[in-house]
Protein backbone atom coordinates (compact mmCIF):
# COMPACT_ATOMS: atom_id res chain seq x y z
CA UNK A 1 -27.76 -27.01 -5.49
CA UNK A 2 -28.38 -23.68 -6.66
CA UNK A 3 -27.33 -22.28 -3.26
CA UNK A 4 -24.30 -23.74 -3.15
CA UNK A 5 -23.42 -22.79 -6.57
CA UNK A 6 -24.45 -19.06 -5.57
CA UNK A 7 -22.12 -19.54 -1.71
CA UNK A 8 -19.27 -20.87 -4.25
CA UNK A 9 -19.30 -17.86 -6.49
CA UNK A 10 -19.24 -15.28 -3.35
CA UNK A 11 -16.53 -17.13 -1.72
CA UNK A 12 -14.58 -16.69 -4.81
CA UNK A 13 -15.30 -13.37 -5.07
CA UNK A 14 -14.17 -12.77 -2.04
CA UNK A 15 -10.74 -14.42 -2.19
CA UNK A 16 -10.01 -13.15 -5.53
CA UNK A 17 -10.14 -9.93 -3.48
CA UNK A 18 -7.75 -10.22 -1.03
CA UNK A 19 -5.71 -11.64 -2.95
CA UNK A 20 -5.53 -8.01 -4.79
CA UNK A 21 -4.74 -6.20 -1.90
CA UNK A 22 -1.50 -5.75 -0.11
CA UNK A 23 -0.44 -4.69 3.30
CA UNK A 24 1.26 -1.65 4.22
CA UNK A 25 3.02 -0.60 7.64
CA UNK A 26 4.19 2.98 8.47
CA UNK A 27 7.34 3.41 10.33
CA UNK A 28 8.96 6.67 11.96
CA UNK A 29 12.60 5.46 11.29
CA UNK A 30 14.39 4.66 8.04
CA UNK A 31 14.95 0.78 6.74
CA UNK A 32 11.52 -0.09 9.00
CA UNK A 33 12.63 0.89 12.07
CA UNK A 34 11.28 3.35 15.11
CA UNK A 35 7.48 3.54 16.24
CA UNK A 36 5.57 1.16 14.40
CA UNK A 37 2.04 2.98 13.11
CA UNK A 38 -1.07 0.72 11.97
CA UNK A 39 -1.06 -1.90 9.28
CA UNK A 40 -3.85 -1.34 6.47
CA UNK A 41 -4.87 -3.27 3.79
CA UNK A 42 -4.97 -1.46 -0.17
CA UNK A 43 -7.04 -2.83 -2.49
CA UNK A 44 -4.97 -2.81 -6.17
CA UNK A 45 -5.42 -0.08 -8.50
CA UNK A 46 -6.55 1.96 -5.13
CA UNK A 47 -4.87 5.09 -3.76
CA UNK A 48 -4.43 5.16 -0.21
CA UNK A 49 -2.96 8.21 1.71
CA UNK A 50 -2.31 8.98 4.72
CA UNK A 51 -4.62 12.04 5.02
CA UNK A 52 -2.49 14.84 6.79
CA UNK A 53 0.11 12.20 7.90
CA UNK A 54 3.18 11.03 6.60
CA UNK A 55 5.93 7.98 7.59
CA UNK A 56 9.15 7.67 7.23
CA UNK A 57 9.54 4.19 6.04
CA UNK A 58 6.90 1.26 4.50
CA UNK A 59 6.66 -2.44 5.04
CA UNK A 60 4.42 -3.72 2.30
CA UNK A 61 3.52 -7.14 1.64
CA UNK A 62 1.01 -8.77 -0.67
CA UNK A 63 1.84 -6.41 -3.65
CA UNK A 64 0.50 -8.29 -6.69
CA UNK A 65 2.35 -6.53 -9.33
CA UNK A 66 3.84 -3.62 -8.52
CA UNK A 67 3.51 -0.64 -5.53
CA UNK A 68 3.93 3.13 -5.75
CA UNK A 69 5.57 5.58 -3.39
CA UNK A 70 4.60 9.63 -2.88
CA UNK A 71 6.51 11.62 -0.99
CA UNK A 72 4.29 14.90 1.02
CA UNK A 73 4.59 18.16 0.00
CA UNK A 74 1.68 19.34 -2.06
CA UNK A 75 2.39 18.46 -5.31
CA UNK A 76 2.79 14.73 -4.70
CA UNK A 77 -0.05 14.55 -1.78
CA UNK A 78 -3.27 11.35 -2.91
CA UNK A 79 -0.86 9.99 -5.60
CA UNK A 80 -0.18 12.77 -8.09
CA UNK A 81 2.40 14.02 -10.23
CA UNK A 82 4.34 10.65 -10.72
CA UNK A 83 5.89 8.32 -7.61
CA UNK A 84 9.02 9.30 -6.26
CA UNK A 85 9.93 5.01 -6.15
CA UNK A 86 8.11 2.04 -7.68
CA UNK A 87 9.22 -1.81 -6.77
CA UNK A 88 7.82 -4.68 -7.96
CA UNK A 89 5.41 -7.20 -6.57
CA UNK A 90 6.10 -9.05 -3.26
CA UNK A 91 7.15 -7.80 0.11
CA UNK A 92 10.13 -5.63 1.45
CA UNK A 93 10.73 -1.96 2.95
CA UNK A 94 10.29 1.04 1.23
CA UNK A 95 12.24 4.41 2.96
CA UNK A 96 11.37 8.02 1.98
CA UNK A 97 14.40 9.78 0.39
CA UNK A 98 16.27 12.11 2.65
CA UNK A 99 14.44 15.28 3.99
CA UNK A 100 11.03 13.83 2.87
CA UNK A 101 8.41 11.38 3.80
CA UNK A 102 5.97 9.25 2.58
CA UNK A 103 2.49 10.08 1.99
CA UNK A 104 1.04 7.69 -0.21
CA UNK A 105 0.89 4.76 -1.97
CA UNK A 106 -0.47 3.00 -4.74
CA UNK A 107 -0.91 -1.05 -5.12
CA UNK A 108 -1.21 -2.58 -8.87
């Protein structure tokens, strides 16, 4: 008994995790479109960047409560100095305003 109630508990744990997370999509066009990149999975309340690369456009899905958008260019770069575009929880696209991409994003 006390194994299962220990395999119960993990298995919980590890839902309620993924269940956090969303999953983002880089894209070289605007409005999702152009070369697709790879799709990762951010954990909520996590920064991810895209190192020394930036996208165009976002697909996210997942998002529990709300996601975060950073445009490159210094200032901006690992999720600093306030996103340049926040939605809300769900799914949906996400395109860099003009002259500027995307570098990182942040899942709450």
């Amino acid at each position: 008994m006390q194994f299962n109630v220990v395999f119960i508990a993990t298995a919980l744990l590890a839902s309620a995790s993924l269940a956090m997370s969303a999953t983002v999509t880089g894209f070289a066009g605007a409005d999702c479109t152009g070369a697709q990149g790879q799709s990762f999975n951010v954990a909520s309340r996590v920064c991810f960047s895209l190192g020394g690369g930036s996208t165009k456009s976002i697909r996210y899905s997942g998002v529990p409560s709300e996601i975060e958008f950073y445009i490159s260019g210094g200032g901006h770069d690992s999720c600093t100095n306030g996103s340049s575009l926040t939605r809300g929880g769900g799914s949906g696209c996400a395109t860099a305003p003009a002259g500027v991409n995307w570098e990182s994003v942040a899942v709450f």
